[in-house]
N, C-alpha and C. Protein backbone atom coordinates (compact mmCIF):
# COMPACT_ATOMS: atom_id res chain seq x y z
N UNK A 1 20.31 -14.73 -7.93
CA UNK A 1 19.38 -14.13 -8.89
C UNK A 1 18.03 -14.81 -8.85
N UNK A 2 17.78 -16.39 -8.56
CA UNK A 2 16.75 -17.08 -8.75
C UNK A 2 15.76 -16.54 -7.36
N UNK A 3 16.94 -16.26 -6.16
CA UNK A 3 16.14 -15.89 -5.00
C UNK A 3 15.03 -14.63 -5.25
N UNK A 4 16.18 -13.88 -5.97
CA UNK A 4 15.48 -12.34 -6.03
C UNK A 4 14.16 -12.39 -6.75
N UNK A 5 14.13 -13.20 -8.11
CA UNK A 5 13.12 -13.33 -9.13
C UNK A 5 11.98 -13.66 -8.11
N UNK A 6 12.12 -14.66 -7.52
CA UNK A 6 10.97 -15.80 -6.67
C UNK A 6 10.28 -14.31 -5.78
N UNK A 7 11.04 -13.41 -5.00
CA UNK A 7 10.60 -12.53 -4.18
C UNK A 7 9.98 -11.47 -4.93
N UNK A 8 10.79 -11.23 -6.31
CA UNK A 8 9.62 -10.10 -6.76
C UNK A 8 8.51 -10.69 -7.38
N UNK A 9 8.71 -12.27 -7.81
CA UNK A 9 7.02 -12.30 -8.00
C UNK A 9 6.41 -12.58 -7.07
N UNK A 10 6.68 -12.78 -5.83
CA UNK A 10 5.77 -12.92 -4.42
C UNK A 10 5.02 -11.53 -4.02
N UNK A 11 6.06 -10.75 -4.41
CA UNK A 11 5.50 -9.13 -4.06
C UNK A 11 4.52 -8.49 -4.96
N UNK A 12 4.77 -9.43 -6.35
CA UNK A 12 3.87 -9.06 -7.49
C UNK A 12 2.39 -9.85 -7.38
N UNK A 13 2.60 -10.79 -6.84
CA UNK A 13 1.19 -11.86 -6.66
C UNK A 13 0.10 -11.39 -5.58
N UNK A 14 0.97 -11.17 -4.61
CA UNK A 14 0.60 -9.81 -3.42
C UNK A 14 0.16 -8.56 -3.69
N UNK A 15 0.43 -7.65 -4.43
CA UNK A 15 0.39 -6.78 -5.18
C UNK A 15 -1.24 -7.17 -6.23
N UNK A 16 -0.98 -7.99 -7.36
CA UNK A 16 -2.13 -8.46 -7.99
C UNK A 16 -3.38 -8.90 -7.28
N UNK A 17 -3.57 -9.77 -6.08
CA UNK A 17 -4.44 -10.13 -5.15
C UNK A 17 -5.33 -8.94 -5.02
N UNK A 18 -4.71 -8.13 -3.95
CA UNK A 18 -5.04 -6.98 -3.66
C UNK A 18 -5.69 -6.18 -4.60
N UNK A 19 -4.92 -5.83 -5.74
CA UNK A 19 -5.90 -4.89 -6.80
C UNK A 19 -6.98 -5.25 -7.42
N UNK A 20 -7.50 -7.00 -7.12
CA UNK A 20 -8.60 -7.26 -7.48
C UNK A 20 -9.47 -7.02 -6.61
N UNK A 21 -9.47 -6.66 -5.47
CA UNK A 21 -10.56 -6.53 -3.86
C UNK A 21 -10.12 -5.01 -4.15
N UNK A 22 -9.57 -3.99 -4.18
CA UNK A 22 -9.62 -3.02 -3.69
C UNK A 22 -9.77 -1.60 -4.60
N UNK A 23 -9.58 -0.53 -4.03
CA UNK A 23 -9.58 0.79 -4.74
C UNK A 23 -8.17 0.93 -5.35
N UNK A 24 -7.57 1.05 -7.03
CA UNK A 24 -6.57 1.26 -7.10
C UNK A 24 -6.19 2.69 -7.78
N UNK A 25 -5.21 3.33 -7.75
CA UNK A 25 -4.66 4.36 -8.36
C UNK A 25 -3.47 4.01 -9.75
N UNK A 26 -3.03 4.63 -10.64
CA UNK A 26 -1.86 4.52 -11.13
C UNK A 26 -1.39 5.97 -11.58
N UNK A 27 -0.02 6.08 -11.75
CA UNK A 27 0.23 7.46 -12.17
C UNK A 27 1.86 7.49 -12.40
N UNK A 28 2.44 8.34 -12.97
CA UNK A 28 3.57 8.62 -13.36
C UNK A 28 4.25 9.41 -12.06
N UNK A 29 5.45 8.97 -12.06
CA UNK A 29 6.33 9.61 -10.86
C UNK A 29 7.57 10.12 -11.43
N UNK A 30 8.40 11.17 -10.29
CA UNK A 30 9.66 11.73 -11.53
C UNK A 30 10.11 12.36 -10.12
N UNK A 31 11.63 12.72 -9.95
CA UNK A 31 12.20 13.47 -8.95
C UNK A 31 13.91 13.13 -8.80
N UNK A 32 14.10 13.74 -7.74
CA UNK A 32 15.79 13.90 -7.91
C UNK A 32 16.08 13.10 -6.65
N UNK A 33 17.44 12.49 -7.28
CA UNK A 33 18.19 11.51 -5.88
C UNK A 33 19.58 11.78 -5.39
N UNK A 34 19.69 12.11 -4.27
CA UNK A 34 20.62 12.51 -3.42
C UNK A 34 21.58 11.36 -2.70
N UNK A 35 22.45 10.71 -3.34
CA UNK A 35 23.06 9.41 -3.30
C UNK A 35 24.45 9.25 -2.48
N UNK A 36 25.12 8.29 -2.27
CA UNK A 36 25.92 8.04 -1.70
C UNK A 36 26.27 6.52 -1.60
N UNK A 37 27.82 6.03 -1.55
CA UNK A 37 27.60 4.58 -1.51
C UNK A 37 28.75 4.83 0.21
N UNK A 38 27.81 4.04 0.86
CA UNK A 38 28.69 3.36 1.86
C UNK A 38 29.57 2.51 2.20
N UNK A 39 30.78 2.81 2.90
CA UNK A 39 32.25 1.73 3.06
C UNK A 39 32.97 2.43 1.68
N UNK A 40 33.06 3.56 0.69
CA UNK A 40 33.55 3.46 -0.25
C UNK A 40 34.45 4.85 0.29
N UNK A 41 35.87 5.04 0.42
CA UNK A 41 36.37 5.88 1.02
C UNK A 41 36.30 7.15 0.61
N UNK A 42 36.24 8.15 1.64
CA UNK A 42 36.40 9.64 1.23
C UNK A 42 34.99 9.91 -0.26
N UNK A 43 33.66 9.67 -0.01
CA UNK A 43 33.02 9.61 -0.99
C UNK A 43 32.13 10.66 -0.35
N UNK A 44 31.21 11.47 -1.85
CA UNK A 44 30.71 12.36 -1.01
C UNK A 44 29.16 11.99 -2.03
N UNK A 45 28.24 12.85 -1.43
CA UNK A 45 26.86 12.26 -2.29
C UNK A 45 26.64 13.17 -3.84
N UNK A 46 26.01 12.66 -4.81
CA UNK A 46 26.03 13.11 -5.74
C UNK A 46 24.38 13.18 -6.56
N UNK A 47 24.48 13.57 -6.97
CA UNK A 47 23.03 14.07 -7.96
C UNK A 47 22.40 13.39 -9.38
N UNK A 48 21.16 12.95 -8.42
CA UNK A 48 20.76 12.02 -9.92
C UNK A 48 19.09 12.04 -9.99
N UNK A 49 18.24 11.63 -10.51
CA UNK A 49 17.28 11.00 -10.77
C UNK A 49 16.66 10.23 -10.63
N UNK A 50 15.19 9.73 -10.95
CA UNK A 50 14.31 8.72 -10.66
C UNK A 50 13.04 8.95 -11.44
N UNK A 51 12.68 8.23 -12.34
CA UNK A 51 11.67 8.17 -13.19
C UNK A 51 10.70 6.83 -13.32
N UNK A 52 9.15 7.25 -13.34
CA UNK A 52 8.71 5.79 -13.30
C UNK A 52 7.01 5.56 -12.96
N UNK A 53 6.39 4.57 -12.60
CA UNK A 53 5.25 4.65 -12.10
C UNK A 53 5.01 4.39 -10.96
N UNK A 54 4.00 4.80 -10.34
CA UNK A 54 3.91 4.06 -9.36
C UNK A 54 1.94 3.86 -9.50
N UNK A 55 1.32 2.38 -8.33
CA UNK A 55 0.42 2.30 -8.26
C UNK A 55 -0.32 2.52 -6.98
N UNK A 56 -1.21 2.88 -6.46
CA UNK A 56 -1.76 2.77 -4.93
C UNK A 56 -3.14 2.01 -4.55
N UNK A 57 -2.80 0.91 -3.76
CA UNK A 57 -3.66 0.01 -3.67
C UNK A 57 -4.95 0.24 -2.19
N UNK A 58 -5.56 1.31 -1.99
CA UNK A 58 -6.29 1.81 -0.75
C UNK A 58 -7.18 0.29 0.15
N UNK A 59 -7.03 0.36 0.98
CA UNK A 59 -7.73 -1.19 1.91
C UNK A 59 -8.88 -0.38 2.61
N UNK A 60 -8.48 1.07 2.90
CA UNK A 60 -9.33 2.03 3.80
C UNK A 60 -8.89 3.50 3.95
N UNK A 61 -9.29 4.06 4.56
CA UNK A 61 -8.84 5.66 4.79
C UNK A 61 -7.97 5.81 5.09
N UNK A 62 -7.29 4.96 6.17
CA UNK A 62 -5.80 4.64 6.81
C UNK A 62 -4.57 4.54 5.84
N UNK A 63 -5.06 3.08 5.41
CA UNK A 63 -3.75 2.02 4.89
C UNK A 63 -3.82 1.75 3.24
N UNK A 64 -2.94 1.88 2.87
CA UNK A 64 -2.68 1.53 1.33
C UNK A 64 -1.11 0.55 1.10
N UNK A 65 -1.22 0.32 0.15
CA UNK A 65 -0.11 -0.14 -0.51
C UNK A 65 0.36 0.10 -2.11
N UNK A 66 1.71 0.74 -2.04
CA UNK A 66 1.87 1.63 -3.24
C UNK A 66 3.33 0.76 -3.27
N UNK A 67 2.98 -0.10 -4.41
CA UNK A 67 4.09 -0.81 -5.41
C UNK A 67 4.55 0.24 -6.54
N UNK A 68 5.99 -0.05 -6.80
CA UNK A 68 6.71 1.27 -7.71
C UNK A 68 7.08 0.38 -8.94
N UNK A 69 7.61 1.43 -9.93
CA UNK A 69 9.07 0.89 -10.92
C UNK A 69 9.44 1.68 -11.33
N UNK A 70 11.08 2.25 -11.04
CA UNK A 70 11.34 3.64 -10.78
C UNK A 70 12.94 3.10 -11.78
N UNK A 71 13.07 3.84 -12.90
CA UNK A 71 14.57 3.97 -13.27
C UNK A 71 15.20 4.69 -12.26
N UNK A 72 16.49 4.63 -11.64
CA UNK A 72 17.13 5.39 -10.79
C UNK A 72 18.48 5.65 -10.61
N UNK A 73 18.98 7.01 -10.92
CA UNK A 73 20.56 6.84 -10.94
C UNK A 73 20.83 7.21 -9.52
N UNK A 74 21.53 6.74 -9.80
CA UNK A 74 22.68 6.49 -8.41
C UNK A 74 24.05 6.49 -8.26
N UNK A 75 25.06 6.42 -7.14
CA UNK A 75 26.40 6.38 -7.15
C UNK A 75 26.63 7.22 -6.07
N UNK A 76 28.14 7.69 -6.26
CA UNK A 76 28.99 8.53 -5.61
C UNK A 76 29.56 9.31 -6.35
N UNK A 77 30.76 10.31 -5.61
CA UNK A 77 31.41 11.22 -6.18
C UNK A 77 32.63 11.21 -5.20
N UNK A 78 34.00 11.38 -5.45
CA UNK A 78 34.91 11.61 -4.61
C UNK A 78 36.11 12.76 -5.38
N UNK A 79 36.96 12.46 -4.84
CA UNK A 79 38.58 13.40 -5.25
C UNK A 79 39.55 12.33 -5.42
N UNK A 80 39.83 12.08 -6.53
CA UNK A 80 41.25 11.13 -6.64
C UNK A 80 42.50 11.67 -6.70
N UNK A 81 43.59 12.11 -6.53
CA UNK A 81 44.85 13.19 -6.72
C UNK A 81 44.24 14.38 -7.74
N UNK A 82 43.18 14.90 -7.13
CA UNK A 82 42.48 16.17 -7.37
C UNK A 82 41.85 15.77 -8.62
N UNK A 83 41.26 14.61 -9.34
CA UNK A 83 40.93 14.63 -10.14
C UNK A 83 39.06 14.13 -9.64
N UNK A 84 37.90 14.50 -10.09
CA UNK A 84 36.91 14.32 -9.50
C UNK A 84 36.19 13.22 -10.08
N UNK A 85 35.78 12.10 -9.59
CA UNK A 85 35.88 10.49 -10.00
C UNK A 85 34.35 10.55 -9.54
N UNK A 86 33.52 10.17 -10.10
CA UNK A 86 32.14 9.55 -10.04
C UNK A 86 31.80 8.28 -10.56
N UNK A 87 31.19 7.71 -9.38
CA UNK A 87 30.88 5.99 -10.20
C UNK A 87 29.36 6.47 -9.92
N UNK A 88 28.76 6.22 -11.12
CA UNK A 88 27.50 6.21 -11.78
C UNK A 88 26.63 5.12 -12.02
N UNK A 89 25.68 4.50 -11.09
CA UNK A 89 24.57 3.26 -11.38
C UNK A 89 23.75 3.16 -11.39
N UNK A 90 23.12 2.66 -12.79
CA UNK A 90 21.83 3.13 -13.05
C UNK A 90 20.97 1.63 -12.71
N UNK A 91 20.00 1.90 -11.46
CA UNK A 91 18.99 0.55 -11.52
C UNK A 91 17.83 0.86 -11.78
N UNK A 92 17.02 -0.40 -12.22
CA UNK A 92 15.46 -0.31 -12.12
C UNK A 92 15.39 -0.76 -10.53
N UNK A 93 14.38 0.11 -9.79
CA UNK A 93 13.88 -0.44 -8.77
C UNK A 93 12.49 -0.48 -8.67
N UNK A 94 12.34 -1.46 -7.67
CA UNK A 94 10.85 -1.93 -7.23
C UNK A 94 10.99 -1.77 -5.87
N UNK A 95 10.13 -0.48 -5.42
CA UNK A 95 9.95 -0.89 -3.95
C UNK A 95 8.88 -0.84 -3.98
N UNK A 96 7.69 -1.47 -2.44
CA UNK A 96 6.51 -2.30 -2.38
C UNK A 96 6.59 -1.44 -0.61
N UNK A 97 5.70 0.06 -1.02
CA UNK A 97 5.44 0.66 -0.23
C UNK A 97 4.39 0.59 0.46
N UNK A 98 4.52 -0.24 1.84
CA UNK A 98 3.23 0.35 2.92
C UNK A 98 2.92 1.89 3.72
N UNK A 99 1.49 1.97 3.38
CA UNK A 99 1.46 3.68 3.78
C UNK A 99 0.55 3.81 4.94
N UNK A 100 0.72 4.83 5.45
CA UNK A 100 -0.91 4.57 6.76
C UNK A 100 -0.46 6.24 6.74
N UNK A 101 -2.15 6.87 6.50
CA UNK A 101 -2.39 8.02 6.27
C UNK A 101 -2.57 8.56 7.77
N UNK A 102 -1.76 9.50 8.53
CA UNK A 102 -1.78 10.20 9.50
C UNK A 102 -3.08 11.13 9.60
N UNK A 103 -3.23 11.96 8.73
CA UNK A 103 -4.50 12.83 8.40
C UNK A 103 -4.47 12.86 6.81
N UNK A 104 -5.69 13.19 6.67
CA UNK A 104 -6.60 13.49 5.40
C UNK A 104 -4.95 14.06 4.54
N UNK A 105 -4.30 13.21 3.12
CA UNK A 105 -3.64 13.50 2.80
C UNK A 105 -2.08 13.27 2.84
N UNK A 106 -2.21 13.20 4.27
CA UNK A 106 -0.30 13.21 5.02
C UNK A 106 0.01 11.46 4.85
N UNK A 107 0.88 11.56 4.46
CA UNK A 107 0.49 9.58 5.18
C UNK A 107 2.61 9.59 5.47
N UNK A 108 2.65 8.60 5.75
CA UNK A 108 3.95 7.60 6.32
C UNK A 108 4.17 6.79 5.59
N UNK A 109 5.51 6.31 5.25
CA UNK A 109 5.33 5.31 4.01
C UNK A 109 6.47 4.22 4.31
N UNK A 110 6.57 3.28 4.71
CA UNK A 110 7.65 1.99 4.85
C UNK A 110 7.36 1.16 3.91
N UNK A 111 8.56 0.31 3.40
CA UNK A 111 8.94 -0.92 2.97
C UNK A 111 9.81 -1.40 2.22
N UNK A 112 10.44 -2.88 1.94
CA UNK A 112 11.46 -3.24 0.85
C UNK A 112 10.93 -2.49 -0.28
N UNK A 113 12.50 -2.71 -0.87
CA UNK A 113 12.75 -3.03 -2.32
C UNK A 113 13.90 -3.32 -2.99
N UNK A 114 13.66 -3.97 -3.93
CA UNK A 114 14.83 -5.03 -4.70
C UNK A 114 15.27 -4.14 -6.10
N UNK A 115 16.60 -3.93 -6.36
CA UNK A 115 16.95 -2.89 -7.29
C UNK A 115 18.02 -3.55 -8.23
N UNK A 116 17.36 -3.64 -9.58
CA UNK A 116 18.37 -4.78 -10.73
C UNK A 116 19.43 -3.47 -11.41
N UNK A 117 20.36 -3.80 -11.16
CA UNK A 117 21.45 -2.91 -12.02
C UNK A 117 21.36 -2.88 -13.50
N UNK A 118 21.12 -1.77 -14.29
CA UNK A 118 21.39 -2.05 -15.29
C UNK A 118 22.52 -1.10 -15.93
N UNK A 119 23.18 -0.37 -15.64
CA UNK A 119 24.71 -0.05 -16.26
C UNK A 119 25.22 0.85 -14.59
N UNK A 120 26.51 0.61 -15.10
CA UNK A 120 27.38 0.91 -14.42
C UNK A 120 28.89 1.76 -15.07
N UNK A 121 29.04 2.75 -14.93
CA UNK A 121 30.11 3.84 -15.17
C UNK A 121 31.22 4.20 -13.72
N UNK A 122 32.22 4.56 -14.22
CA UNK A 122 32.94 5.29 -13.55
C UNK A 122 33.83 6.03 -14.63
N UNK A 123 33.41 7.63 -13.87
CA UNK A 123 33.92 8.61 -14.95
C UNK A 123 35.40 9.58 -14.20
N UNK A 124 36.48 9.71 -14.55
CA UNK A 124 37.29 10.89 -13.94
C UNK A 124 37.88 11.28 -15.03
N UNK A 125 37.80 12.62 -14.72
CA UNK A 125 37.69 13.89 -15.57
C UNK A 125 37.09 13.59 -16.78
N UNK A 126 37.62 13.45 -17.91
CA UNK A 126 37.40 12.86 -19.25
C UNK A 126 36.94 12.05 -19.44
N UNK A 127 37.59 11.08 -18.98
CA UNK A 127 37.49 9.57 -19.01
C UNK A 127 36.44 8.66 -18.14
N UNK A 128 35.91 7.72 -19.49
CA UNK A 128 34.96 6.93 -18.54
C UNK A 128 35.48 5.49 -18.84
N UNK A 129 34.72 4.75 -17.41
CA UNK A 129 35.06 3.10 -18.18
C UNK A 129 34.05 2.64 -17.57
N UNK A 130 33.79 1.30 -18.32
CA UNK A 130 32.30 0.16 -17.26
C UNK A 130 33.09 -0.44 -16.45
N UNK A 131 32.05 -0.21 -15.32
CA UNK A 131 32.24 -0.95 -14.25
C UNK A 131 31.22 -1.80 -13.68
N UNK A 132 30.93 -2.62 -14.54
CA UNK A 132 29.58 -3.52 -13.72
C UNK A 132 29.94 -4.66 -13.70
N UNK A 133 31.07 -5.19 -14.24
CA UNK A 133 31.69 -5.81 -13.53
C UNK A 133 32.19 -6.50 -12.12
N UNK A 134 32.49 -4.94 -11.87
CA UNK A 134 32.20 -4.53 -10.35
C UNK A 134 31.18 -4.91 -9.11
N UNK A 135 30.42 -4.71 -9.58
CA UNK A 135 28.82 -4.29 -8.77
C UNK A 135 28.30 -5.68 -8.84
N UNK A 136 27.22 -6.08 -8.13
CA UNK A 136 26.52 -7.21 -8.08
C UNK A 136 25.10 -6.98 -8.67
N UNK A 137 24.59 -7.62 -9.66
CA UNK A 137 23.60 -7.61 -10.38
C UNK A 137 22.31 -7.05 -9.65
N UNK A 138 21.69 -7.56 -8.57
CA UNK A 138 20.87 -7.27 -7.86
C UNK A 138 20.81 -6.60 -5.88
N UNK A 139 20.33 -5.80 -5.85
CA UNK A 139 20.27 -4.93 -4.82
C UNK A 139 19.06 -4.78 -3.82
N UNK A 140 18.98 -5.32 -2.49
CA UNK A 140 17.87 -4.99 -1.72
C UNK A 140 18.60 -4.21 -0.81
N UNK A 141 17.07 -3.25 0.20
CA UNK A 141 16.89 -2.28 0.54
C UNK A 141 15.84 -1.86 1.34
N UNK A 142 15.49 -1.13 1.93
CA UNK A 142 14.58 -0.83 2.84
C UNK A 142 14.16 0.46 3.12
N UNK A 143 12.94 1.51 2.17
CA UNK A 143 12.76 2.93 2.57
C UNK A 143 11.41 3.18 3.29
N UNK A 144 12.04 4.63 3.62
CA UNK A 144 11.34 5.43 4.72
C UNK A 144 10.53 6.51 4.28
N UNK A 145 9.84 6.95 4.55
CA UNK A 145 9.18 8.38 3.59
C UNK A 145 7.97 9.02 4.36
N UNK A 146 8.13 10.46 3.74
CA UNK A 146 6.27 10.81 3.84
C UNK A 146 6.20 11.47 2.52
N UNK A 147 4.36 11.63 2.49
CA UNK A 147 4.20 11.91 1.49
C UNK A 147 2.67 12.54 1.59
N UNK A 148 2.50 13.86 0.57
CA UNK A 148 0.88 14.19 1.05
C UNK A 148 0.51 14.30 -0.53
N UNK A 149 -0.65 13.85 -0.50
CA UNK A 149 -1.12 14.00 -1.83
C UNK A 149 -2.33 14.88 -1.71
N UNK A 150 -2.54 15.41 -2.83
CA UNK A 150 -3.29 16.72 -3.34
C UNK A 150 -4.72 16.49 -3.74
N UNK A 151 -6.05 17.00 -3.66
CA UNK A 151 -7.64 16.51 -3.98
C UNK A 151 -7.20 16.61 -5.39
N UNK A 152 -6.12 17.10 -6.27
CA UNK A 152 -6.44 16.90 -7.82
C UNK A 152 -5.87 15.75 -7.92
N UNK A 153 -4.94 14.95 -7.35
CA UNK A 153 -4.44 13.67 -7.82
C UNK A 153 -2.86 14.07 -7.53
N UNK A 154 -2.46 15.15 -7.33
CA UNK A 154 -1.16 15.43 -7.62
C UNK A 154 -0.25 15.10 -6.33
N UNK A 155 0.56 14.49 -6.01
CA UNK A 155 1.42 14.61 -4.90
C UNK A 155 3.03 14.34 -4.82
N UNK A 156 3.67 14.85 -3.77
CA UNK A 156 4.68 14.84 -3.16
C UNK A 156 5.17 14.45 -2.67
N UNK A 157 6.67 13.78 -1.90
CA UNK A 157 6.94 12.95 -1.48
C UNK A 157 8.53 13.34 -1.22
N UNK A 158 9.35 12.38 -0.07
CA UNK A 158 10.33 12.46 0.22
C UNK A 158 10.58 11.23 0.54
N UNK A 159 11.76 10.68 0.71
CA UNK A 159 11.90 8.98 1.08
C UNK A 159 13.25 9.15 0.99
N UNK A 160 14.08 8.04 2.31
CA UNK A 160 15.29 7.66 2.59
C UNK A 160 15.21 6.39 2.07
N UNK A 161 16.29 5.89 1.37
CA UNK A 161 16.54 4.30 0.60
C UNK A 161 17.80 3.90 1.72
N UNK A 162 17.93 2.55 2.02
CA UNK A 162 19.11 2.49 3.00
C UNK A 162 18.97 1.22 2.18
N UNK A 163 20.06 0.95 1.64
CA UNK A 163 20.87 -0.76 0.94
C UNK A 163 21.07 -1.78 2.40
N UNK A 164 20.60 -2.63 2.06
CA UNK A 164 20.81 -3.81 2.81
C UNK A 164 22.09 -4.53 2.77
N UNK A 165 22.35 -4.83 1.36
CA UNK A 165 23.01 -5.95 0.72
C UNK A 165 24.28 -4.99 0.31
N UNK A 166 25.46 -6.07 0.55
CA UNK A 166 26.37 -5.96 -0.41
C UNK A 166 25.99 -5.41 -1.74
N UNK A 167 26.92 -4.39 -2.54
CA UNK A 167 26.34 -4.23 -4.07
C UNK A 167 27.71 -4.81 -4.65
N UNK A 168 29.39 -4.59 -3.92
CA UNK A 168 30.24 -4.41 -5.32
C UNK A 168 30.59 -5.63 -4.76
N UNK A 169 31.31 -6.46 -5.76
CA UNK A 169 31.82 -8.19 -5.96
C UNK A 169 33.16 -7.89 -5.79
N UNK A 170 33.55 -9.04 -4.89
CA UNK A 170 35.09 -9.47 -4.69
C UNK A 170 35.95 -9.59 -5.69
N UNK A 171 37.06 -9.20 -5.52
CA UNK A 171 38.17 -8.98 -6.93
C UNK A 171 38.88 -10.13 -6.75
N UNK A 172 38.63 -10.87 -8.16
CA UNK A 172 39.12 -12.33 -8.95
C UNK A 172 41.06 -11.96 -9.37
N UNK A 173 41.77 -12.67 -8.86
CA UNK A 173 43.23 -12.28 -9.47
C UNK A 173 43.71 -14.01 -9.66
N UNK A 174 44.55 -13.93 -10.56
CA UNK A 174 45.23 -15.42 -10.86
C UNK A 174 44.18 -15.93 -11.82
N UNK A 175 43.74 -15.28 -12.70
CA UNK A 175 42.83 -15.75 -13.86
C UNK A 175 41.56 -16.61 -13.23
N UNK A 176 41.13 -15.64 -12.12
CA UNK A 176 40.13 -16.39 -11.38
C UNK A 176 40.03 -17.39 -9.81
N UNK A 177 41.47 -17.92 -9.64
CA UNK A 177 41.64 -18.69 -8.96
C UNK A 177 41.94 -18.21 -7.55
N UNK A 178 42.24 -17.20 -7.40
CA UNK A 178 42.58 -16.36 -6.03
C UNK A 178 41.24 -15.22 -6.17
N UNK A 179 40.22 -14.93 -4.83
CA UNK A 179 39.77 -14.28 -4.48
C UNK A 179 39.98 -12.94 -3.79
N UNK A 180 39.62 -12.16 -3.66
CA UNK A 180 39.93 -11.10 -2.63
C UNK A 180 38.67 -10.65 -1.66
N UNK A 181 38.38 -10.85 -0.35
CA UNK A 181 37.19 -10.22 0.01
C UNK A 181 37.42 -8.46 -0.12
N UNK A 182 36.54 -7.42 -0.78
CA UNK A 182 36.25 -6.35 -0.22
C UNK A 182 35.67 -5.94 0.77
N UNK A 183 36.02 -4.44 1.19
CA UNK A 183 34.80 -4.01 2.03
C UNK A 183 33.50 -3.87 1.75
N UNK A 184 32.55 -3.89 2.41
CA UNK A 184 31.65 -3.78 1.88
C UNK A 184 30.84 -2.56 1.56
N UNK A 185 29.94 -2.18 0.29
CA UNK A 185 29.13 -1.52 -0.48
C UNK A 185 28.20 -1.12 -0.26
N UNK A 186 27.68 -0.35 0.02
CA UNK A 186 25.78 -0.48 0.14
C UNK A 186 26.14 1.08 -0.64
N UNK A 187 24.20 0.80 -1.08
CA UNK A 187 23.29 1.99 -1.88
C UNK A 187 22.48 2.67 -0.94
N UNK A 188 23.86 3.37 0.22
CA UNK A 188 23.02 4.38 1.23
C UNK A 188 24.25 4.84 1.54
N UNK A 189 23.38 6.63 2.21
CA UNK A 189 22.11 6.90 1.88
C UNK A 189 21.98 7.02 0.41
N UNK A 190 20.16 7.33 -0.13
CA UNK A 190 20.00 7.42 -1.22
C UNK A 190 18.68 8.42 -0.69
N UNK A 191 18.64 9.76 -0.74
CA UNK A 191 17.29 10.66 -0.73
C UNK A 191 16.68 10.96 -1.64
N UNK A 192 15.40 10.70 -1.86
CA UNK A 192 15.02 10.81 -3.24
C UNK A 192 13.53 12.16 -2.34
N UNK A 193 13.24 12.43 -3.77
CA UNK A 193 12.45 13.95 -3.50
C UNK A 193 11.44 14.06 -4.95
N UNK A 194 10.31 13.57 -4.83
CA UNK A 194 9.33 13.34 -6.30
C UNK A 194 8.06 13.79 -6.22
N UNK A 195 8.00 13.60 -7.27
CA UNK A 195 6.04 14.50 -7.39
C UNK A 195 5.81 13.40 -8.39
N UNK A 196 3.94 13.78 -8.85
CA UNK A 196 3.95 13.10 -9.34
C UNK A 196 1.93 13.01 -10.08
N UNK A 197 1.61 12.11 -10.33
CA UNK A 197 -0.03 12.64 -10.33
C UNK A 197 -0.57 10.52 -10.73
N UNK A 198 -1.70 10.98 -9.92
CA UNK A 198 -2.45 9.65 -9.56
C UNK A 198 -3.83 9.43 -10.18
N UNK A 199 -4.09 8.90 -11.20
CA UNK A 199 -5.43 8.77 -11.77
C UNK A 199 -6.77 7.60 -11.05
């Protein structure tokens, strides 16, 4: 956890530098996420959200840098003896997007981001229970995107999220004293699809 903190304020100090030298934007963002967790068996992708701001830091006509903070649900969906089981996780994320504008508008968009869990569900049929337990507090990642924005401020966007890291924690048995390794977790794919407007 101390690692993660240290890196998002490196990205934030980076981030701050910059918006004192340069042209900045800010604006509200909103769109739908097309999810999936990997290594988790027979799982299929499921339907969620993403709400939040984002800022854009311009260096030139080319290149920008567009730091986020995006609420974002997430998870899976599967079939348990026909009963339909969704694990549901909701993070804040920060990703710390580099862009380089192809033409007037179009641009390309790479870079990390680090994603803090803040609840965790698993629901079948009726029934729900927490599971964050489960899951590991913090989440990095690495997305892909394009995106064209509009002469009123307004724009569009598409982006692949691919999890780096482990997300779910090894199962504790013997009141702690015996471990179990799992397979491993990731928060991919994750397609997200947003609009949004830039002042």
């Amino acid at each position: 956890m101390k690692k993660s903190f240290l890196t998002l304020l490196g990205l934030v100090a980076i981030s701050t530098t910059a918006v004192a030298q340069q042209e900045v934007k800010f604006g509200p963002k909103a769109g739908v996420n097309i999810s999936n967790l990997s290594g988790m068996d027979d799982s299929e992708m499921r339907i969620g959200f993403h709400v939040g701001a984002v800022a854009e830091i311009k260096f030139n006509e080319k290149f920008s840098l567009q730091p986020e903070l995006l609420y974002s649900t997430q998870g899976a969906k599967s079939t348990v003896l026909g009963v339909e089981t969704k694990a549901n996780n909701d993070y804040i994320n920060v990703p710390i997007m580099a862009k380089y504008y192809i033409v007037e508008g179009f641009s390309a968009e790479l870079g990390p981001y680090v994603g803090f869990l803040m609840k965790s569900e698993v629901k079948a049929g009726d029934n729900t229970m927490d599971s964050k337990d489960f899951y590991k507090s913090v989440d990095f990642g690495l997305g892909v995107g394009l995106a064209y924005d509009m002469p009123m401020g307004f724009f569009v966007g598409a982006r692949l999220n691919v999890g780096l890291s482990k997300v779910n924690e090894d199962i504790s048995t013997g009141n702690g004293n015996v471990t179990i390794e799992t397979d491993d977790i990731k928060n991919m794919p994750v397609i997200q699809v947003g609009v949004g407007y830039k002042f």
